[in-house]
PDB file of N, CA and C in Angstrom:
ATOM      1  N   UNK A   1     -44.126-109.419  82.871  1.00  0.00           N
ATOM      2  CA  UNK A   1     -45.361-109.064  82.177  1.00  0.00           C
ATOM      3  C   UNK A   1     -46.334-110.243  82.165  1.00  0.00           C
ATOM      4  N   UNK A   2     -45.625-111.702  81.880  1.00  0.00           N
ATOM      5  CA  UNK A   2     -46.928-112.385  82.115  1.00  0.00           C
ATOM      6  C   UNK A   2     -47.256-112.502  83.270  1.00  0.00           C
ATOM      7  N   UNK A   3     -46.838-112.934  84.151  1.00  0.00           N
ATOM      8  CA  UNK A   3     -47.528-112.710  85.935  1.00  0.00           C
ATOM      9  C   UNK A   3     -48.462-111.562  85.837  1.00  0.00           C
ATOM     10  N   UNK A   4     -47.998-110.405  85.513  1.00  0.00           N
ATOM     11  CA  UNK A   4     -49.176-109.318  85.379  1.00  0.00           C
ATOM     12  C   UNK A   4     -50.511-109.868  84.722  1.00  0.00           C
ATOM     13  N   UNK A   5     -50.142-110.387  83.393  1.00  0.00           N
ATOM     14  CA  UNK A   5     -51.076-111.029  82.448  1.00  0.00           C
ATOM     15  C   UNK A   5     -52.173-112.506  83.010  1.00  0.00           C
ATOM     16  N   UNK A   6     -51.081-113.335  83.569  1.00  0.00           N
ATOM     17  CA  UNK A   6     -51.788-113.967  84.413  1.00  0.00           C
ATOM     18  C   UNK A   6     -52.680-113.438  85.921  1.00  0.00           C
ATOM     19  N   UNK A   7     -52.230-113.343  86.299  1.00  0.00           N
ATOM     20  CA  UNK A   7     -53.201-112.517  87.609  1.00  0.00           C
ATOM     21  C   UNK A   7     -54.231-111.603  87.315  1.00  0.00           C
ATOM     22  N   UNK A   8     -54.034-110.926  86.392  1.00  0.00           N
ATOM     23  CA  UNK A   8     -54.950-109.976  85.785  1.00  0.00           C
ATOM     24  C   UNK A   8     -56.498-110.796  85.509  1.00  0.00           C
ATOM     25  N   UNK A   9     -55.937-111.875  84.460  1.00  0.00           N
ATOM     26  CA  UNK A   9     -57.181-112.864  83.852  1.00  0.00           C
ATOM     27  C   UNK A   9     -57.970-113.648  85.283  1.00  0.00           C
ATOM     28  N   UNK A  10     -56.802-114.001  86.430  1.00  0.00           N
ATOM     29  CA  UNK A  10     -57.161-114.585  87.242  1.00  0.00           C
ATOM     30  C   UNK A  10     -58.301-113.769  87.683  1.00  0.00           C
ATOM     31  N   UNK A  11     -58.218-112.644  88.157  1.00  0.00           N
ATOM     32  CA  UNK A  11     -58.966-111.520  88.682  1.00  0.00           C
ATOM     33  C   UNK A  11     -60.240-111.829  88.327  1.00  0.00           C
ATOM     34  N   UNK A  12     -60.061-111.515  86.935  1.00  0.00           N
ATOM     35  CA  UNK A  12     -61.137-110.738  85.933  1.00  0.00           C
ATOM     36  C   UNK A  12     -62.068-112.339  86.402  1.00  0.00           C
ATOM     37  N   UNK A  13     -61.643-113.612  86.305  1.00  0.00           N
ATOM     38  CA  UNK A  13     -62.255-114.664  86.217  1.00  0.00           C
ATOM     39  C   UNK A  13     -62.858-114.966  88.038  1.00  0.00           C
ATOM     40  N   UNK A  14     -62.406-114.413  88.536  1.00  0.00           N
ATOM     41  CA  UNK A  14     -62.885-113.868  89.962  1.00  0.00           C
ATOM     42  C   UNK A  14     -64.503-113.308  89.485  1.00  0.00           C
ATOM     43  N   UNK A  15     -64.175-112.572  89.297  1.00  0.00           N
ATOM     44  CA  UNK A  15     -65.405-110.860  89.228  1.00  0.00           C
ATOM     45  C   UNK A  15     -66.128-111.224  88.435  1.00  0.00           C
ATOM     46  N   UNK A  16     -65.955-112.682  86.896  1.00  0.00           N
ATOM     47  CA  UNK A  16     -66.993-113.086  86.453  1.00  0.00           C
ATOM     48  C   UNK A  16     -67.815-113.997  86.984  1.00  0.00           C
ATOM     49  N   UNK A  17     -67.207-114.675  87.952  1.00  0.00           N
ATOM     50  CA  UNK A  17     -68.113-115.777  88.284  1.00  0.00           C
ATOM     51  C   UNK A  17     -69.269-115.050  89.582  1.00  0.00           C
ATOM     52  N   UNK A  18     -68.138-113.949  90.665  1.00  0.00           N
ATOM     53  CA  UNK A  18     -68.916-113.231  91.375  1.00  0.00           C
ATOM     54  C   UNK A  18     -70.139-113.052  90.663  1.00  0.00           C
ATOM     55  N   UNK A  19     -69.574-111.472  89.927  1.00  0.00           N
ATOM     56  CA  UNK A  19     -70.907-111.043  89.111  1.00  0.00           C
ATOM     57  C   UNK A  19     -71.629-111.519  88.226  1.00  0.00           C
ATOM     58  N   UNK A  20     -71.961-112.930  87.861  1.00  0.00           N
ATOM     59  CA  UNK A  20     -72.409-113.555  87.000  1.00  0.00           C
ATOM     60  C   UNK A  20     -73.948-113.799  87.127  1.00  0.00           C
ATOM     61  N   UNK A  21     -74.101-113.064  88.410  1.00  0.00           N
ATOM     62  CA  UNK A  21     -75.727-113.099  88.971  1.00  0.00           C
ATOM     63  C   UNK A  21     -76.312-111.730  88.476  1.00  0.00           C
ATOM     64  N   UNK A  22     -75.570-110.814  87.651  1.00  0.00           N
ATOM     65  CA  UNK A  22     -76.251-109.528  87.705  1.00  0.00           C
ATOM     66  C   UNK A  22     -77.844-109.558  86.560  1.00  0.00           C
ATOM     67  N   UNK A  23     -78.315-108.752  86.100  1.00  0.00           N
ATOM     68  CA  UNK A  23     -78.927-108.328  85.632  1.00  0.00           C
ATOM     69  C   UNK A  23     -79.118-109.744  84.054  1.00  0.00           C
ATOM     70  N   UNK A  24     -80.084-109.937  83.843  1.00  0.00           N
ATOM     71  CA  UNK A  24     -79.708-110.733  82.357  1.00  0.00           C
ATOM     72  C   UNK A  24     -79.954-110.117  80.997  1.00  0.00           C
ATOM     73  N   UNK A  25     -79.742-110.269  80.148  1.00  0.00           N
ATOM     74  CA  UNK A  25     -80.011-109.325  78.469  1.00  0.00           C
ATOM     75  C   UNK A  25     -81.080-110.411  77.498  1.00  0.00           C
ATOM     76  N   UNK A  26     -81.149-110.101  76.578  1.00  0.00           N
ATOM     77  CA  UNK A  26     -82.242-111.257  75.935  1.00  0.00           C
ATOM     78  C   UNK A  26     -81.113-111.875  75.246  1.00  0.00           C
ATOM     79  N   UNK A  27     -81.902-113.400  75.010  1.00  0.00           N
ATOM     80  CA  UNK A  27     -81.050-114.177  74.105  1.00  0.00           C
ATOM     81  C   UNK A  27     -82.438-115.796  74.355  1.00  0.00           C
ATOM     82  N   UNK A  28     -82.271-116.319  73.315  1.00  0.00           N
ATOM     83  CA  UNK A  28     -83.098-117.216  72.495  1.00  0.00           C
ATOM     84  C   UNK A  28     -82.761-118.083  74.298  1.00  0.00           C
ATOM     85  N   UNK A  29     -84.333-119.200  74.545  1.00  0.00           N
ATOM     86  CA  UNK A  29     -84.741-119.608  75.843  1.00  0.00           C
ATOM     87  C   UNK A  29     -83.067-121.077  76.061  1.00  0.00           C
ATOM     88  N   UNK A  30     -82.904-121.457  74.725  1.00  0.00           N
ATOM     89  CA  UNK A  30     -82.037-122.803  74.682  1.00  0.00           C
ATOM     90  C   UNK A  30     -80.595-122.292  74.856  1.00  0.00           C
ATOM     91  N   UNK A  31     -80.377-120.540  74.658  1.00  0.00           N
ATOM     92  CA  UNK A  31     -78.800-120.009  74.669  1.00  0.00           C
ATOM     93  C   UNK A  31     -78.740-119.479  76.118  1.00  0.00           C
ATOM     94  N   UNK A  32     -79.670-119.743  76.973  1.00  0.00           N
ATOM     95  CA  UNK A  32     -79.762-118.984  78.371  1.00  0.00           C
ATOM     96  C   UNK A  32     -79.465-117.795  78.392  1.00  0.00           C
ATOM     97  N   UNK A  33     -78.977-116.949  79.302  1.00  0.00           N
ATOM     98  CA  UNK A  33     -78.997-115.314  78.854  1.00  0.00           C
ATOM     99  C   UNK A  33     -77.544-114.884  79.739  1.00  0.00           C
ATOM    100  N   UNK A  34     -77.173-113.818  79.280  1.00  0.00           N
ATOM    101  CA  UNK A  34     -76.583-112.966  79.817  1.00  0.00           C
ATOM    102  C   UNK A  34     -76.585-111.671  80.568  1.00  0.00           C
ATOM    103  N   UNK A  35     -75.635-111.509  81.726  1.00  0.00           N
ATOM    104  CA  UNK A  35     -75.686-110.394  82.280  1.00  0.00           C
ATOM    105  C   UNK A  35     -75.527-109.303  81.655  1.00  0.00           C
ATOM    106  N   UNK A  36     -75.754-108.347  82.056  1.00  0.00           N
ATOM    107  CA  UNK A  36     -76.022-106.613  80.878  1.00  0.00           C
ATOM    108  C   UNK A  36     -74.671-106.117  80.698  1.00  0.00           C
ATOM    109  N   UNK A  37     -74.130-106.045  79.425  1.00  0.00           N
ATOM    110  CA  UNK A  37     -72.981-105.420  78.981  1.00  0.00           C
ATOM    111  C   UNK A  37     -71.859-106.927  78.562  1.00  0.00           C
ATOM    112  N   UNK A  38     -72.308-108.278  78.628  1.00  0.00           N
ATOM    113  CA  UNK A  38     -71.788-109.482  78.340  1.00  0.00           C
ATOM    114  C   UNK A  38     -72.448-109.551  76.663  1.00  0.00           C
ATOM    115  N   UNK A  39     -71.821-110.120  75.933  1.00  0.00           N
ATOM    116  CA  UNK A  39     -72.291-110.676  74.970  1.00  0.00           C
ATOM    117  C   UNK A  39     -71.879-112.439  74.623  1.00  0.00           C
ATOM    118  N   UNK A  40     -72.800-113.412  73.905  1.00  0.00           N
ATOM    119  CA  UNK A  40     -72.536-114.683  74.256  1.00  0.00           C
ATOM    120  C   UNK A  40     -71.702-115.144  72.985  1.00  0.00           C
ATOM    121  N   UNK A  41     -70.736-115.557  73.526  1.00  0.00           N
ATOM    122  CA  UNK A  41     -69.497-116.053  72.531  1.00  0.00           C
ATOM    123  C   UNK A  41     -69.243-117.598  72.695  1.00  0.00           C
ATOM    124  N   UNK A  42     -68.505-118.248  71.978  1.00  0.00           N
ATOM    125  CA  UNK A  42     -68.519-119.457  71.655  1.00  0.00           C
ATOM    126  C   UNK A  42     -66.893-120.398  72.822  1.00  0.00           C
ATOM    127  N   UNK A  43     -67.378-121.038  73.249  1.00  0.00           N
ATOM    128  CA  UNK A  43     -66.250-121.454  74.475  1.00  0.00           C
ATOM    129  C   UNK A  43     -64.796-121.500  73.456  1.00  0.00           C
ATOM    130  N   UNK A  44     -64.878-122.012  72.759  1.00  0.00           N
ATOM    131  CA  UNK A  44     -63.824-121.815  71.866  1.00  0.00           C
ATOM    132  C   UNK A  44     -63.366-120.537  71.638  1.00  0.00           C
ATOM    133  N   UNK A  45     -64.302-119.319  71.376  1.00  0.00           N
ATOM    134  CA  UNK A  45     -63.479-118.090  71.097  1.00  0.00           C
ATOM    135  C   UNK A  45     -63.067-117.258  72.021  1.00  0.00           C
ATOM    136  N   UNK A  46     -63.839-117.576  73.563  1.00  0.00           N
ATOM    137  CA  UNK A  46     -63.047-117.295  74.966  1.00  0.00           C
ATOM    138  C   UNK A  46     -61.765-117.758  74.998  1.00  0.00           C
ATOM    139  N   UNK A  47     -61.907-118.870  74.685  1.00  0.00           N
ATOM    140  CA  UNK A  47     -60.141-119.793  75.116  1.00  0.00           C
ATOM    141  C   UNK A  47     -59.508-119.228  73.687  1.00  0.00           C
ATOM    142  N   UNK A  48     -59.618-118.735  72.861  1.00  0.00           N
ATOM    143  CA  UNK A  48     -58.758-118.047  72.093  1.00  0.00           C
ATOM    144  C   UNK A  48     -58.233-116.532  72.463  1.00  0.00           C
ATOM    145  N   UNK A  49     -58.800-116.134  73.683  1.00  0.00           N
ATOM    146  CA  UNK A  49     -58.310-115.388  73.760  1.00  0.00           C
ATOM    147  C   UNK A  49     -57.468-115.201  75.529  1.00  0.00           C
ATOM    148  N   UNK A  50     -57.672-116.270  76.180  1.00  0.00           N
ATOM    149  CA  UNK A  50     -57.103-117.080  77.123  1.00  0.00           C
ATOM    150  C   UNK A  50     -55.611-117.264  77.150  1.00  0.00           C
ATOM    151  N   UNK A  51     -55.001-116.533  78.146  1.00  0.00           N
ATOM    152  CA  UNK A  51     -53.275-116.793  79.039  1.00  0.00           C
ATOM    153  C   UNK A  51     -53.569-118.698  78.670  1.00  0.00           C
ATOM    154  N   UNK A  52     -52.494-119.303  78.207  1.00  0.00           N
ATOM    155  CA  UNK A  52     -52.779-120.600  78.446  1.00  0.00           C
ATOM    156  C   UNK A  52     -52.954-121.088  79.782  1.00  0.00           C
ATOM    157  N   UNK A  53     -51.881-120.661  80.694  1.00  0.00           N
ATOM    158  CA  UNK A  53     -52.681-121.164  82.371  1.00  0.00           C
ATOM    159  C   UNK A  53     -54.072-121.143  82.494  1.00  0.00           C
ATOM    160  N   UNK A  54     -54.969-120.458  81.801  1.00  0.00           N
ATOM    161  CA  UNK A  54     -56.420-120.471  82.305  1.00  0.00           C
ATOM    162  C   UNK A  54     -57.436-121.185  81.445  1.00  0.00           C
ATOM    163  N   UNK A  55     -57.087-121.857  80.468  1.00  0.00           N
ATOM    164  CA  UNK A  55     -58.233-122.975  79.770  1.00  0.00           C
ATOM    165  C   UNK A  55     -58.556-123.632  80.404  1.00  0.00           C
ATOM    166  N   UNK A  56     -58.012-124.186  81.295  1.00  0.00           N
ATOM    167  CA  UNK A  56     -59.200-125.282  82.198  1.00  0.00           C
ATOM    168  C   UNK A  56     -59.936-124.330  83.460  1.00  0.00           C
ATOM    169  N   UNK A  57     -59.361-123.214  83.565  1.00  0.00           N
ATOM    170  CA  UNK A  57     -60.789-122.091  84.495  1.00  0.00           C
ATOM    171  C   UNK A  57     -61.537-122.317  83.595  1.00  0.00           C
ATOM    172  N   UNK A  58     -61.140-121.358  82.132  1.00  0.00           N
ATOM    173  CA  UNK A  58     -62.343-121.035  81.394  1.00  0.00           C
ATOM    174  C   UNK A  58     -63.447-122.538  80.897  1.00  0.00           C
ATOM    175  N   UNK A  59     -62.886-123.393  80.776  1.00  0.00           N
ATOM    176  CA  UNK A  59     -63.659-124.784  80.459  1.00  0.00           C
ATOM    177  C   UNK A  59     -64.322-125.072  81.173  1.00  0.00           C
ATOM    178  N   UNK A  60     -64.416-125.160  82.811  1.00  0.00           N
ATOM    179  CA  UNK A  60     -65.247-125.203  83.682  1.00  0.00           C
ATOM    180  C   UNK A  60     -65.718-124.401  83.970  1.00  0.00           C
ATOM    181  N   UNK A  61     -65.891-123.076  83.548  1.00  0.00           N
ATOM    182  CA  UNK A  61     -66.868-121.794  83.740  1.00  0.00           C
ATOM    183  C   UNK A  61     -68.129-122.269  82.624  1.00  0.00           C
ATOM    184  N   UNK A  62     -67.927-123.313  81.942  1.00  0.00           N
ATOM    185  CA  UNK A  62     -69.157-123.503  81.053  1.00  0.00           C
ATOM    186  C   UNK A  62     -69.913-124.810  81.804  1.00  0.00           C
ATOM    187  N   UNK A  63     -70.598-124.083  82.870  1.00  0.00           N
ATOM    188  CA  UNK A  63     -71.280-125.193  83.850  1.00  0.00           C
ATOM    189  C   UNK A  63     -72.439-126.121  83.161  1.00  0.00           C
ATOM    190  N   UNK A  64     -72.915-125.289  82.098  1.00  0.00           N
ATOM    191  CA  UNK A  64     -74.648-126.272  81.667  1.00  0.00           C
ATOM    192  C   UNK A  64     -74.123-127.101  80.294  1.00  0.00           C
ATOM    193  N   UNK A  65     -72.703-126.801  80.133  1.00  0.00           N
ATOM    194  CA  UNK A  65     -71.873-127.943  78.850  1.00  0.00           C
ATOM    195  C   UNK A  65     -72.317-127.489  77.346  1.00  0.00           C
ATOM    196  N   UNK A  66     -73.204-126.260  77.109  1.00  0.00           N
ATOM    197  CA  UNK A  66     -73.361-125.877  76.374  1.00  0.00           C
ATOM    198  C   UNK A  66     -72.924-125.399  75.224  1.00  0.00           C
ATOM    199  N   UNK A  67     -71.410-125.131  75.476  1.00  0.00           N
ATOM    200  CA  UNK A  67     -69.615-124.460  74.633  1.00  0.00           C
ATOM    201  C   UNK A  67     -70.188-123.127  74.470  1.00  0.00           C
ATOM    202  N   UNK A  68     -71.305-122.096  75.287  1.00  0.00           N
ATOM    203  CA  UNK A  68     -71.616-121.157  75.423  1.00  0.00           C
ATOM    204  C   UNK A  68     -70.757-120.491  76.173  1.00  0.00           C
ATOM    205  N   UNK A  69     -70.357-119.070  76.519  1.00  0.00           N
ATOM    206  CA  UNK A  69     -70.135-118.410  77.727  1.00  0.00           C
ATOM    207  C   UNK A  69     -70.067-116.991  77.103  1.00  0.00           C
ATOM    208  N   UNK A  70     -70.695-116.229  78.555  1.00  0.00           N
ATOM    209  CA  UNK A  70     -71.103-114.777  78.461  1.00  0.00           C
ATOM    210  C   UNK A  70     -69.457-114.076  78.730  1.00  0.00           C
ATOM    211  N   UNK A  71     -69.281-113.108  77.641  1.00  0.00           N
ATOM    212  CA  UNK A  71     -67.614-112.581  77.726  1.00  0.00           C
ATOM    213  C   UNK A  71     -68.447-111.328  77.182  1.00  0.00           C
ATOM    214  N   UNK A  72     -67.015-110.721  78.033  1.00  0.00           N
ATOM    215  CA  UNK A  72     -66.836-109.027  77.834  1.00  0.00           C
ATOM    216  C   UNK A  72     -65.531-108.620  77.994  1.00  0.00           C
ATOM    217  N   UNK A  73     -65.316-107.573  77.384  1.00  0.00           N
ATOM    218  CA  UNK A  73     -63.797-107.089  77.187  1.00  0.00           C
ATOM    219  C   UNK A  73     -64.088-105.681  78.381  1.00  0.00           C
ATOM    220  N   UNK A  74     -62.762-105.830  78.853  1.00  0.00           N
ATOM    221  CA  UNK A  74     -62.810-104.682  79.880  1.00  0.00           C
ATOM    222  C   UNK A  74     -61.419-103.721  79.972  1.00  0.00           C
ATOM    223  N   UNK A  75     -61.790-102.282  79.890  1.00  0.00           N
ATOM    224  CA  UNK A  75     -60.452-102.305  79.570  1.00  0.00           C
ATOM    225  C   UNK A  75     -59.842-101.737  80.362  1.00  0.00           C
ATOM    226  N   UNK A  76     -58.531-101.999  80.214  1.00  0.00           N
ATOM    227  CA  UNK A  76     -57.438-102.437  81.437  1.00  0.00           C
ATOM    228  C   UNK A  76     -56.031-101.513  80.478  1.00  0.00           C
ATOM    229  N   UNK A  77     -55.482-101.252  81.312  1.00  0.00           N
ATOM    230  CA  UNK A  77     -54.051-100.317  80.052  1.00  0.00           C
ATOM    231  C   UNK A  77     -52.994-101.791  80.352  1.00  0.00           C
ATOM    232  N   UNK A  78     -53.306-102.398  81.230  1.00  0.00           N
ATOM    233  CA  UNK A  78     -51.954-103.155  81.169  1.00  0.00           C
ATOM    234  C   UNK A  78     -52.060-104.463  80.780  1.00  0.00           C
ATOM    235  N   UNK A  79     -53.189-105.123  80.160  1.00  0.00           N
ATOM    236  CA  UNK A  79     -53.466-106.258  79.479  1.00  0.00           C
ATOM    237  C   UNK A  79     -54.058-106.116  78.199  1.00  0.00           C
ATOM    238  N   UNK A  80     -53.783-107.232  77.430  1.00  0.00           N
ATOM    239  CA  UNK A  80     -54.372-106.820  76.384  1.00  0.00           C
ATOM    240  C   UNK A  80     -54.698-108.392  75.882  1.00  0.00           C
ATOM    241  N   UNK A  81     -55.957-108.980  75.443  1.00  0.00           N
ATOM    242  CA  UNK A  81     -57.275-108.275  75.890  1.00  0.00           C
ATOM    243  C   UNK A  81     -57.384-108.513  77.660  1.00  0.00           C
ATOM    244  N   UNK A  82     -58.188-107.977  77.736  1.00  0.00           N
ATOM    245  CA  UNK A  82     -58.738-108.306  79.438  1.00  0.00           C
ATOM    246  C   UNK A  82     -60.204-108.453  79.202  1.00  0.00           C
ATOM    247  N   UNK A  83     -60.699-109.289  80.112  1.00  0.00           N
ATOM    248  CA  UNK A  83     -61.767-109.766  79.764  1.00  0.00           C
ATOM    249  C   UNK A  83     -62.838-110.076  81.050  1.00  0.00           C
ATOM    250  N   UNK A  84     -64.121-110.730  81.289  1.00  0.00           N
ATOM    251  CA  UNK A  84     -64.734-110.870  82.129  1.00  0.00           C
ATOM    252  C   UNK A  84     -65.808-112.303  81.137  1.00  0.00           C
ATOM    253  N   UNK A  85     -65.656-113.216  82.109  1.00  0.00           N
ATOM    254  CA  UNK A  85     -66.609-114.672  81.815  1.00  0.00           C
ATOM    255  C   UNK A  85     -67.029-114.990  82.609  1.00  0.00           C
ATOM    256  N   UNK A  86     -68.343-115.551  81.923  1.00  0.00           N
ATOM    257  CA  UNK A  86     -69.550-116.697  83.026  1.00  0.00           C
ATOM    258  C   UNK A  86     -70.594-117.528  81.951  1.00  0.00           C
ATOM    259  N   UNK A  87     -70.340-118.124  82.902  1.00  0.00           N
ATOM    260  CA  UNK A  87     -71.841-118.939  81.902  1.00  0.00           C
ATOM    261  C   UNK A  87     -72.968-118.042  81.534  1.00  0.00           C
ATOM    262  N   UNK A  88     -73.600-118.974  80.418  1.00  0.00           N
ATOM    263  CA  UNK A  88     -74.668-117.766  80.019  1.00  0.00           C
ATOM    264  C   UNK A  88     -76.362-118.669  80.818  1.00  0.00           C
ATOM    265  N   UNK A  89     -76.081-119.563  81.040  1.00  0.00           N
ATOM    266  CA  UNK A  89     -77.068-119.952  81.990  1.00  0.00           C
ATOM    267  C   UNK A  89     -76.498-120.981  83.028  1.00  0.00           C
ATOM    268  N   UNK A  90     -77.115-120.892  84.623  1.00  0.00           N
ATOM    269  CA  UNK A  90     -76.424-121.702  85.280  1.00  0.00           C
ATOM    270  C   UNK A  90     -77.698-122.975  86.001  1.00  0.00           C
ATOM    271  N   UNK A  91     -77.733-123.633  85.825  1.00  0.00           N
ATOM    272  CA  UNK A  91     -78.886-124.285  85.887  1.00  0.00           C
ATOM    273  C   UNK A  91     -79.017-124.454  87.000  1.00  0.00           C
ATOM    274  N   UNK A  92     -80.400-124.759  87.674  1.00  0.00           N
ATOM    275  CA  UNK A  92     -81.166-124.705  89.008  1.00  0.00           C
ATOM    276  C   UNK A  92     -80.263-126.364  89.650  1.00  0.00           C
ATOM    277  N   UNK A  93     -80.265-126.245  90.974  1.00  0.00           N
ATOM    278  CA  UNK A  93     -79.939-127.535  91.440  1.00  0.00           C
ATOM    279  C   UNK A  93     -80.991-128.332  92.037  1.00  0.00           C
TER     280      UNK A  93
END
């Protein structure tokens, strides 16, 4: 079950960084924004809900150092939670 659990998050942390370009939602100019159906949660309460193998994905998914990141719960019958992350802004290079 955890291999399931792990790979699963792995996935999901796939498909957030992919889709992390979609669409953005409003949110104040200094919290950067999120993609549509993300809401912006606190890097801390992502990694609370984080397989321990994946805190240092999820820590470096917060590219602008902000302790921001855009999370969504997705649901899945065989994880619990399952989830989808990205930064909530990724800054220009």
């Amino acid at each position: 079950m955890r291999r399931r659990l792990s790979a699963g998050v792995l996935t999901l942390a796939a498909v957030a960084v992919i889709g992390g370009a979609g669409s953005a939602s409003a949110a104040s100019p200094d919290q950067g924004s999120c993609p549509g159906g993300y809401e912006l949660k606190s890097l801390r309460f992502v990694l609370s809900q984080a397989a321990p193998g994946f805190k240092d994905t999820i820590k470096a998914a917060d590219v602008n150092g902000d302790k921001l990141l855009c999370y969504k719960e997705v649901p899945a019958p065989l994880y619990d939670p399952t989830f989808s992350y990205t930064d909530n802004h990724i800054p220009n290079p």
